[in-house]
PDB file of N, CA and C in Angstrom:
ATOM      1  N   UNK A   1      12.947  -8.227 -13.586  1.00  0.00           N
ATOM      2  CA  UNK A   1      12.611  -7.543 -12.351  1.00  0.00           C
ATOM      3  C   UNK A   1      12.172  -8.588 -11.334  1.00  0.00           C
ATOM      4  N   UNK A   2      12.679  -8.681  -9.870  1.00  0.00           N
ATOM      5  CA  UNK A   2      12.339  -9.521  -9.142  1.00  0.00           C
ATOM      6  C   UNK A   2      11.274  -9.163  -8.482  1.00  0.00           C
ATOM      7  N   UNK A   3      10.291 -10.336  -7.970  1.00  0.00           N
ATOM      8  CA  UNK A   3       9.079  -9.894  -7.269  1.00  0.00           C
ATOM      9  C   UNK A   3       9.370  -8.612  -5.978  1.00  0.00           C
ATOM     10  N   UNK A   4       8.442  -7.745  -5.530  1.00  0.00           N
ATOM     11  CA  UNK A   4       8.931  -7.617  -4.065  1.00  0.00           C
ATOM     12  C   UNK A   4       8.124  -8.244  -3.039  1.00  0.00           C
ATOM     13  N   UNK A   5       8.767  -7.876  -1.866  1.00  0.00           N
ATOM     14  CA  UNK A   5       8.469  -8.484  -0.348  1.00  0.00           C
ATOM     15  C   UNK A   5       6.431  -8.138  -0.567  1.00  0.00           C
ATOM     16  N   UNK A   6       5.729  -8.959  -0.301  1.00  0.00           N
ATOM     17  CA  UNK A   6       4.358  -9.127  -0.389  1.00  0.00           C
ATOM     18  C   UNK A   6       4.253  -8.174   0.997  1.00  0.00           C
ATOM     19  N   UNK A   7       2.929  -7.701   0.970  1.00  0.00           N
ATOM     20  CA  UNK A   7       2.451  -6.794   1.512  1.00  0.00           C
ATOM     21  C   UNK A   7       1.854  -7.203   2.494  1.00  0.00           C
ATOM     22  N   UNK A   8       0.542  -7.085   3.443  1.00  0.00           N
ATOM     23  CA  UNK A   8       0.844  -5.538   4.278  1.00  0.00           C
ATOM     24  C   UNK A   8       2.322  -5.402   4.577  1.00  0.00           C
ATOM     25  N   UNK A   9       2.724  -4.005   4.709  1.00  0.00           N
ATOM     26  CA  UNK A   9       2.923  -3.285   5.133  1.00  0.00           C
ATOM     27  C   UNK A   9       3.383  -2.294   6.570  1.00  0.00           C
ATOM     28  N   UNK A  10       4.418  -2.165   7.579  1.00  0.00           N
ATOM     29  CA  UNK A  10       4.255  -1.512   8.819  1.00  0.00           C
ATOM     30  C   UNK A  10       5.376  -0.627   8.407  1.00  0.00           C
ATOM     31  N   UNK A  11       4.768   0.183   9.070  1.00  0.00           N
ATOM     32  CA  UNK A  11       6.108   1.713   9.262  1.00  0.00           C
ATOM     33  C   UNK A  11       6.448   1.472  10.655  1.00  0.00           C
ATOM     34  N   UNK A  12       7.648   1.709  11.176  1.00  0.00           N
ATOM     35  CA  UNK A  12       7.865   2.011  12.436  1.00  0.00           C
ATOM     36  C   UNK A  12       9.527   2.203  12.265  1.00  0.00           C
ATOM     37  N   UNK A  13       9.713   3.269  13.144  1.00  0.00           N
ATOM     38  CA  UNK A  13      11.236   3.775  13.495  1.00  0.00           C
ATOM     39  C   UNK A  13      12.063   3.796  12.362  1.00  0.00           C
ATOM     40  N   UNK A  14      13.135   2.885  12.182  1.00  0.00           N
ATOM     41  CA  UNK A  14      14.344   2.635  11.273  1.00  0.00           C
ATOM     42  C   UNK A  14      13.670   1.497   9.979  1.00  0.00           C
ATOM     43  N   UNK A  15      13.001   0.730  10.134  1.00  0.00           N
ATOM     44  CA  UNK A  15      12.374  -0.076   9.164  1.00  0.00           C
ATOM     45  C   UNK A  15      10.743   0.076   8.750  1.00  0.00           C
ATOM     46  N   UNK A  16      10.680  -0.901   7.450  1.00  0.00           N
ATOM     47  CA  UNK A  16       9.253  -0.936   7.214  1.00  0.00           C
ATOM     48  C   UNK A  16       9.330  -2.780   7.175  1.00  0.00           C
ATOM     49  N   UNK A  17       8.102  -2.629   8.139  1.00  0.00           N
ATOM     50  CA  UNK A  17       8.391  -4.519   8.268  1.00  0.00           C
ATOM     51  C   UNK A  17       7.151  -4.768   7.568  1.00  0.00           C
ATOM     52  N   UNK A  18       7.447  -6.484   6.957  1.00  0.00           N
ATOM     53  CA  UNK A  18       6.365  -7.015   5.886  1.00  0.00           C
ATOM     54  C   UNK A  18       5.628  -7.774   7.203  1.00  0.00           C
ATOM     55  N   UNK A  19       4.312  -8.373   6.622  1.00  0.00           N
ATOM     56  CA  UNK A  19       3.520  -9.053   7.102  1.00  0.00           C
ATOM     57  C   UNK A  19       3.708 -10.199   8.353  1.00  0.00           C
ATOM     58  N   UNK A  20       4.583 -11.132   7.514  1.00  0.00           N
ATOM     59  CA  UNK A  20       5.536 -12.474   7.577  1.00  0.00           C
ATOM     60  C   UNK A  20       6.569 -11.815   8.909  1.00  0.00           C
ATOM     61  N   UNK A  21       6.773 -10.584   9.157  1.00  0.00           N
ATOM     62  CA  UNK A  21       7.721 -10.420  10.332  1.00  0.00           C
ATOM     63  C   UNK A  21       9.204  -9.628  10.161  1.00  0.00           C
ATOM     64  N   UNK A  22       9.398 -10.295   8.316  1.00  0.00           N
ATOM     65  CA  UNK A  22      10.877  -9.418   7.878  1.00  0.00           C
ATOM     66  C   UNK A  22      10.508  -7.784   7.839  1.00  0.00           C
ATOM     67  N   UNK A  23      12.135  -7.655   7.800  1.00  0.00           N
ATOM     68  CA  UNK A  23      12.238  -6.339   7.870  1.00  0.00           C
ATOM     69  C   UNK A  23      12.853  -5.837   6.721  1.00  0.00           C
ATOM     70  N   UNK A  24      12.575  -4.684   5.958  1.00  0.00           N
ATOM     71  CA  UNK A  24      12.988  -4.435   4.716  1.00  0.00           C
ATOM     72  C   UNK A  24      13.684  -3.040   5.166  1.00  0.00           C
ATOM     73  N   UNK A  25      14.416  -3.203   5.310  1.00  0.00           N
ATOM     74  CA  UNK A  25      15.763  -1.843   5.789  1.00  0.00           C
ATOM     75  C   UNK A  25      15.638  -0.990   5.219  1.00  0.00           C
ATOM     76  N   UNK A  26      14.852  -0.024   5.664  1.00  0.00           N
ATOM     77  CA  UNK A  26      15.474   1.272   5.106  1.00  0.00           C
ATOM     78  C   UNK A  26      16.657   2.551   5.423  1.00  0.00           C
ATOM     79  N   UNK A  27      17.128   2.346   6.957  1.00  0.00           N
ATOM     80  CA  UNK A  27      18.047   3.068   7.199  1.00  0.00           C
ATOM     81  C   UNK A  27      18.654   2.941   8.755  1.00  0.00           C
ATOM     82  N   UNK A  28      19.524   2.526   8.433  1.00  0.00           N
ATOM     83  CA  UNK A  28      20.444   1.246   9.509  1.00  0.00           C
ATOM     84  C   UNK A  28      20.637   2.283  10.481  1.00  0.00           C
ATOM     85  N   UNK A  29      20.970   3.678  10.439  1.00  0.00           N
ATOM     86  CA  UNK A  29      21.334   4.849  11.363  1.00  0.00           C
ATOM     87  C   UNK A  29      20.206   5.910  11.792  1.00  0.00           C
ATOM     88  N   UNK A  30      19.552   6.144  11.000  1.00  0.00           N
ATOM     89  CA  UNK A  30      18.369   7.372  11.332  1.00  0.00           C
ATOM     90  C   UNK A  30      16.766   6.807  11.035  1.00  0.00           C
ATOM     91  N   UNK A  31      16.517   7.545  11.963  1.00  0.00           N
ATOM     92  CA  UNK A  31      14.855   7.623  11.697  1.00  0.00           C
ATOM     93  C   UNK A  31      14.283   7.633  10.534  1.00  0.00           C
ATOM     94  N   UNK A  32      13.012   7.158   9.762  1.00  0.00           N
ATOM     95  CA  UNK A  32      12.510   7.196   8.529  1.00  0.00           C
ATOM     96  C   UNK A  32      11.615   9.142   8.775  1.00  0.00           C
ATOM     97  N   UNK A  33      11.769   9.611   7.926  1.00  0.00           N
ATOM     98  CA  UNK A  33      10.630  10.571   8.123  1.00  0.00           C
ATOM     99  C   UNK A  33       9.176   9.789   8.268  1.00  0.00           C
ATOM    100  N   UNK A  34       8.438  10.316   9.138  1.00  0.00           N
ATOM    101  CA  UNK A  34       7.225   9.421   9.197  1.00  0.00           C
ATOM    102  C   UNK A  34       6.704   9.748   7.831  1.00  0.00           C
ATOM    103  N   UNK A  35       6.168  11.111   7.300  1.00  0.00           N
ATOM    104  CA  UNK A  35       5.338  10.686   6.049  1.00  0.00           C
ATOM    105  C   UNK A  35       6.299  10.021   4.911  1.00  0.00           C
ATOM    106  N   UNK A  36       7.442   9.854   4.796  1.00  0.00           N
ATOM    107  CA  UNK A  36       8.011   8.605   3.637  1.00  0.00           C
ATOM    108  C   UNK A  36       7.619   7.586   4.312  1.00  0.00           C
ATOM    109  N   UNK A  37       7.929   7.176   5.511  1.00  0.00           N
ATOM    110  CA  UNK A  37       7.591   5.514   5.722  1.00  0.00           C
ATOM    111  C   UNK A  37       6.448   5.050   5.832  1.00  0.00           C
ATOM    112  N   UNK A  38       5.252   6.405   6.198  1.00  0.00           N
ATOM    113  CA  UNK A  38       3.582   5.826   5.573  1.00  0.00           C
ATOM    114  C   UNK A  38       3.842   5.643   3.896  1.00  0.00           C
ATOM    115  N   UNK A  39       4.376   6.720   3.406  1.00  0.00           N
ATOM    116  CA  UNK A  39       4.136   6.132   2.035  1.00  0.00           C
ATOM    117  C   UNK A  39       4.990   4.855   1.540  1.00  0.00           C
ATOM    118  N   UNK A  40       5.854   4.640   1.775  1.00  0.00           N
ATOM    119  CA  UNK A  40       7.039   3.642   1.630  1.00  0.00           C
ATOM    120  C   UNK A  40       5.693   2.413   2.104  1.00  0.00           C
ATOM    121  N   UNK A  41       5.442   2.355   3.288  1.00  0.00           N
ATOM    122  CA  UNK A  41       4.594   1.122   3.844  1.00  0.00           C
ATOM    123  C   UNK A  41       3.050   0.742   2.858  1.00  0.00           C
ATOM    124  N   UNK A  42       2.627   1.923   2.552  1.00  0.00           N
ATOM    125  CA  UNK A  42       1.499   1.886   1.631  1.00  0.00           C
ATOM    126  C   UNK A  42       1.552   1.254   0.146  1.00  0.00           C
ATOM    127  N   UNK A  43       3.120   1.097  -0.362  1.00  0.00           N
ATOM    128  CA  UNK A  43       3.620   1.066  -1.357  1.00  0.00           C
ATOM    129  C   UNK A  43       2.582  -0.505  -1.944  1.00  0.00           C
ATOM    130  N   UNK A  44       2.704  -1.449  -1.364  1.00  0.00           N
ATOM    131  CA  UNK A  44       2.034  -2.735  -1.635  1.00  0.00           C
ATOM    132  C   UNK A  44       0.534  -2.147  -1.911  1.00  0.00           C
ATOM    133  N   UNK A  45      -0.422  -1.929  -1.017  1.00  0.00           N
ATOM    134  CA  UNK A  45      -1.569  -1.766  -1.151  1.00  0.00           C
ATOM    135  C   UNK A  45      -2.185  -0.446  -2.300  1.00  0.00           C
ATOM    136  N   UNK A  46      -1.229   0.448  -2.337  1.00  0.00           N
ATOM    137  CA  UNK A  46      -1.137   1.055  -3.565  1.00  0.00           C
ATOM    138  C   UNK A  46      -1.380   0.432  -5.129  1.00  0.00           C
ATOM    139  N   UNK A  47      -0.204  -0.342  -5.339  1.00  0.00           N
ATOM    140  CA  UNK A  47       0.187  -0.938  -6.461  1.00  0.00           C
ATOM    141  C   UNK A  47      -1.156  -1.959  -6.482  1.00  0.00           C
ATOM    142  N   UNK A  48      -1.221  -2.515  -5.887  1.00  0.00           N
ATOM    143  CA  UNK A  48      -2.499  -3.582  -5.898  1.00  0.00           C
ATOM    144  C   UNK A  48      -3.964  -2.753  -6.444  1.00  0.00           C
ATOM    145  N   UNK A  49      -3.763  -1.656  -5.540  1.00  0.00           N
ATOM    146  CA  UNK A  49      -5.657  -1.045  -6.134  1.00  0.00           C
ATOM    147  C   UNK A  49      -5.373  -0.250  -7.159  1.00  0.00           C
ATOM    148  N   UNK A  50      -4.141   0.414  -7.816  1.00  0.00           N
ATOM    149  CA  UNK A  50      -3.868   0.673  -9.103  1.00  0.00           C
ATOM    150  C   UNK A  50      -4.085  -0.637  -9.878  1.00  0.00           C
ATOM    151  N   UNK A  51      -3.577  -2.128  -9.603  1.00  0.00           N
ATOM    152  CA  UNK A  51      -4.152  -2.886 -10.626  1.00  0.00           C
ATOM    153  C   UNK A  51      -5.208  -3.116 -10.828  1.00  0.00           C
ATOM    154  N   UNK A  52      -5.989  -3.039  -9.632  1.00  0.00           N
ATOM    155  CA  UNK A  52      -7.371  -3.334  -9.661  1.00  0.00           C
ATOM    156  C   UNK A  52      -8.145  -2.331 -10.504  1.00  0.00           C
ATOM    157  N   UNK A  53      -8.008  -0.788 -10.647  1.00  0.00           N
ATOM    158  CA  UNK A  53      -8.645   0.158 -11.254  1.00  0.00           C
ATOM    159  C   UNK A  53      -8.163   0.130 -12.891  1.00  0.00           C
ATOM    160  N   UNK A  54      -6.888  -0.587 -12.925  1.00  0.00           N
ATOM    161  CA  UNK A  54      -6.975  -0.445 -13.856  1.00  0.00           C
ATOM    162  C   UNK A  54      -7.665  -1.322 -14.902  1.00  0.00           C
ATOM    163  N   UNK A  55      -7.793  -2.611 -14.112  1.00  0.00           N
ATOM    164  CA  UNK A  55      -8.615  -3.656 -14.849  1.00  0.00           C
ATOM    165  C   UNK A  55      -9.896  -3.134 -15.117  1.00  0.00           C
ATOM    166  N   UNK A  56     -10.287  -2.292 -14.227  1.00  0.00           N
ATOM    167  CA  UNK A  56     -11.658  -1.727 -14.482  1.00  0.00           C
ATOM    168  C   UNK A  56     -11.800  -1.044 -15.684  1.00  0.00           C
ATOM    169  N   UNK A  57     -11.066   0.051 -15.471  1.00  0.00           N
ATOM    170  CA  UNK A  57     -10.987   1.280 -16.887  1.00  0.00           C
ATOM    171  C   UNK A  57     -10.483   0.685 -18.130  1.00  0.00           C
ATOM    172  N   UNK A  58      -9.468  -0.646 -18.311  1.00  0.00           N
ATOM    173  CA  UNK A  58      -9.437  -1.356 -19.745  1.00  0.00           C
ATOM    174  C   UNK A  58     -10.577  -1.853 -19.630  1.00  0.00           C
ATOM    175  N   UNK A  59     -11.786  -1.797 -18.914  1.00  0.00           N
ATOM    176  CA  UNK A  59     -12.317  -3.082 -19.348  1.00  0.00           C
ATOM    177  C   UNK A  59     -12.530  -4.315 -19.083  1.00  0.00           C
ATOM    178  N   UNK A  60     -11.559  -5.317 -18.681  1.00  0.00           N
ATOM    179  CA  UNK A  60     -11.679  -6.251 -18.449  1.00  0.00           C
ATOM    180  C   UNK A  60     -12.256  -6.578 -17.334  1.00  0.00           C
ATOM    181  N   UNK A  61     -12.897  -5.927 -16.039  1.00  0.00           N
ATOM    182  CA  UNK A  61     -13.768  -6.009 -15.201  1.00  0.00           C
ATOM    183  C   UNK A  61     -14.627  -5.356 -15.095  1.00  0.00           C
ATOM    184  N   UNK A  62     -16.171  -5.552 -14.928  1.00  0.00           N
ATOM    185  CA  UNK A  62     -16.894  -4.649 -14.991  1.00  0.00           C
ATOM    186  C   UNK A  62     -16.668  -3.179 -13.642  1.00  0.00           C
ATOM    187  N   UNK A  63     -17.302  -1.934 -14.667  1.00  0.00           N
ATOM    188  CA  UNK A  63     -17.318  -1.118 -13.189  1.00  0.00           C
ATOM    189  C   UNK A  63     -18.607  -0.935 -12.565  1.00  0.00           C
ATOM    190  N   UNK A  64     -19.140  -2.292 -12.058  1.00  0.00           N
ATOM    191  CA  UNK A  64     -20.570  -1.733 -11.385  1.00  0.00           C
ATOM    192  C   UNK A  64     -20.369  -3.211 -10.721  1.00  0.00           C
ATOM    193  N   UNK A  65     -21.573  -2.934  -9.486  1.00  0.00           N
ATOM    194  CA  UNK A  65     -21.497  -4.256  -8.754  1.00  0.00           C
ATOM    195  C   UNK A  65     -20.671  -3.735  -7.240  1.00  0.00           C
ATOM    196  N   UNK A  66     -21.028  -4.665  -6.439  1.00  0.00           N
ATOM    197  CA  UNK A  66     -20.506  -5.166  -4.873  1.00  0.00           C
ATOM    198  C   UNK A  66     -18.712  -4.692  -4.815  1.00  0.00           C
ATOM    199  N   UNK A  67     -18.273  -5.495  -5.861  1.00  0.00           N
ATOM    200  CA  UNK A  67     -16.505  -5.552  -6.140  1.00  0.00           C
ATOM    201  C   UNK A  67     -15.919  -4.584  -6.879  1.00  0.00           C
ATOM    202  N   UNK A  68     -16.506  -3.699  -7.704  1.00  0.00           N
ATOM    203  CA  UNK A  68     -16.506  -2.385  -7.895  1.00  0.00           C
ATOM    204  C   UNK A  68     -16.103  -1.313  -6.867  1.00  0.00           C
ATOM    205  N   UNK A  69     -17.083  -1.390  -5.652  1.00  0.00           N
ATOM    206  CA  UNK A  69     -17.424  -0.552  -4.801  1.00  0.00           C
ATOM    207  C   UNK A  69     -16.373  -0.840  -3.492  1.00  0.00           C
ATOM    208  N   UNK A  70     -15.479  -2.365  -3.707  1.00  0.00           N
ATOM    209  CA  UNK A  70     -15.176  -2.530  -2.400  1.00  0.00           C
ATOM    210  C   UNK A  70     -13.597  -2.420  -3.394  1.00  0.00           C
ATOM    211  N   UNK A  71     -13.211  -2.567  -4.504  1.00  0.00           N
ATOM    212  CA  UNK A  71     -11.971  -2.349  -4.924  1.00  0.00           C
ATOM    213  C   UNK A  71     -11.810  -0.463  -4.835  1.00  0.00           C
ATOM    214  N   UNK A  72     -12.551   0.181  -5.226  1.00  0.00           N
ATOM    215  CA  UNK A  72     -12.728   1.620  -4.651  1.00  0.00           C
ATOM    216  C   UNK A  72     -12.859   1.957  -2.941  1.00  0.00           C
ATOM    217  N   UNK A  73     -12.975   1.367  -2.495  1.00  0.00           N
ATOM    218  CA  UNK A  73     -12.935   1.736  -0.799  1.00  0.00           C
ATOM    219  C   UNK A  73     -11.057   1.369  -0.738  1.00  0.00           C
ATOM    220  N   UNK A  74     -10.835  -0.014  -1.443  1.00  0.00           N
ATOM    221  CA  UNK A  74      -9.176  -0.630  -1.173  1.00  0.00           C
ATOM    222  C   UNK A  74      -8.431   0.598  -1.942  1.00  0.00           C
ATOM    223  N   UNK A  75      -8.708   1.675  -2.572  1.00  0.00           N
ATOM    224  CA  UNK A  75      -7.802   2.812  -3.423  1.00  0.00           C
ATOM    225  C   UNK A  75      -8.072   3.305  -2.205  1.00  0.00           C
ATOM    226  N   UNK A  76      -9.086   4.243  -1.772  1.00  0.00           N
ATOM    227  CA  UNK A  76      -9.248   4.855  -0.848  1.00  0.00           C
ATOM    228  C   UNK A  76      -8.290   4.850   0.450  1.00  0.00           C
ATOM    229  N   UNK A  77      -8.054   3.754   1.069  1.00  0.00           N
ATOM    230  CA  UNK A  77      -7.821   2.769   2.178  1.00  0.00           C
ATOM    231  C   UNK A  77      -5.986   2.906   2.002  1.00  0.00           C
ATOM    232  N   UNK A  78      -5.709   2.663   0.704  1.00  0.00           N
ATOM    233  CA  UNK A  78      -4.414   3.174   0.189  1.00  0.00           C
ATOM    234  C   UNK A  78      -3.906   4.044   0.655  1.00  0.00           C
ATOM    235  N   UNK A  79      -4.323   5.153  -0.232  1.00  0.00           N
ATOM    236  CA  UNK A  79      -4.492   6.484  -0.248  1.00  0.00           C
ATOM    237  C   UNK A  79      -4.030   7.222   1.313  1.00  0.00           C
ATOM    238  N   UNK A  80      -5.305   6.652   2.362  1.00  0.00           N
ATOM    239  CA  UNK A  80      -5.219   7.153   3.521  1.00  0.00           C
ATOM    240  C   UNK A  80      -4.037   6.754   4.546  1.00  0.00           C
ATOM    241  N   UNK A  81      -3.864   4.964   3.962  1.00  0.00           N
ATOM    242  CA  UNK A  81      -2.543   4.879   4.789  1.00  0.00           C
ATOM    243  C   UNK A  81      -1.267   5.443   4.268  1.00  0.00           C
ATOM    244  N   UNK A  82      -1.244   5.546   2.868  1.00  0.00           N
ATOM    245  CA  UNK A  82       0.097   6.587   2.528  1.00  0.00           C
ATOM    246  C   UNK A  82      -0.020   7.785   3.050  1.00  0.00           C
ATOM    247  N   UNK A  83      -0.871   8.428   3.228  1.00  0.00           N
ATOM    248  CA  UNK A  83      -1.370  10.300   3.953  1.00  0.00           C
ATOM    249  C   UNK A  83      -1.330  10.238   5.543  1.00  0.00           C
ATOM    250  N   UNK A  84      -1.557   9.285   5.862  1.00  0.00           N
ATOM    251  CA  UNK A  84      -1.752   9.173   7.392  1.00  0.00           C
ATOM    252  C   UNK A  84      -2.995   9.633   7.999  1.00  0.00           C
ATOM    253  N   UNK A  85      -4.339   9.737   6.779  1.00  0.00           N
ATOM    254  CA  UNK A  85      -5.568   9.748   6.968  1.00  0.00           C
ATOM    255  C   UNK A  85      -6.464   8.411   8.013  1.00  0.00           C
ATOM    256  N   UNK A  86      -5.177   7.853   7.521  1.00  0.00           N
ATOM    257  CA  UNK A  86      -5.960   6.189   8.247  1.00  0.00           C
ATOM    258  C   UNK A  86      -5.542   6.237   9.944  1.00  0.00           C
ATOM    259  N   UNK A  87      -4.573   7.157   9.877  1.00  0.00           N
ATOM    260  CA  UNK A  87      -4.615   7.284  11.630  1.00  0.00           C
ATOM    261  C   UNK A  87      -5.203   8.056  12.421  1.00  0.00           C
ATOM    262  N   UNK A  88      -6.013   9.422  11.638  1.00  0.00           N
ATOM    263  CA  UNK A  88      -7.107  10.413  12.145  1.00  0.00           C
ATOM    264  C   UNK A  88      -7.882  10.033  12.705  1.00  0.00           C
TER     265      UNK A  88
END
């Protein structure tokens, strides 16, 4: 499996563009539905605070502490930019 395009994340119009400026095509002719391309764009920051929680719940990081509390705000933060909570 090859890496993908590193994250953040932008939704706008016909593409979802990465950080760096590229554009990761999603549809050369039509509009993205906006709630797929929040979630499509969220996709990086998703996957990241799923790893992070999950290190927690095996175990291998504690769940208490400063970094606990701020890897739970980054699920959150997810969450809202896939929902379009983060633009309310």
């Amino acid at each position: 499996m090859s890496a993908h395009t590193p994250g953040p994340w932008q939704c706008g119009g016909r593409f979802i563009t990465a950080n760096d400026g590229g554009r990761i095509v999603i549809s050369a002719t039509e509009t993205i539905p906006v709630a797929d391309a929040r979630l499509i764009a969220a996709a990086p920051d998703l996957l990241a605070a799923l790893q992070d929680l999950l290190r927690i719940a095996d175990g291998s990081e504690p769940c208490v502490g400063e970094g606990y509390g701020i890897k739970l705000n980054a699920a959150r933060g997810a969450i809202a930019k896939a929902t379009g909570a983060a633009n309310e």
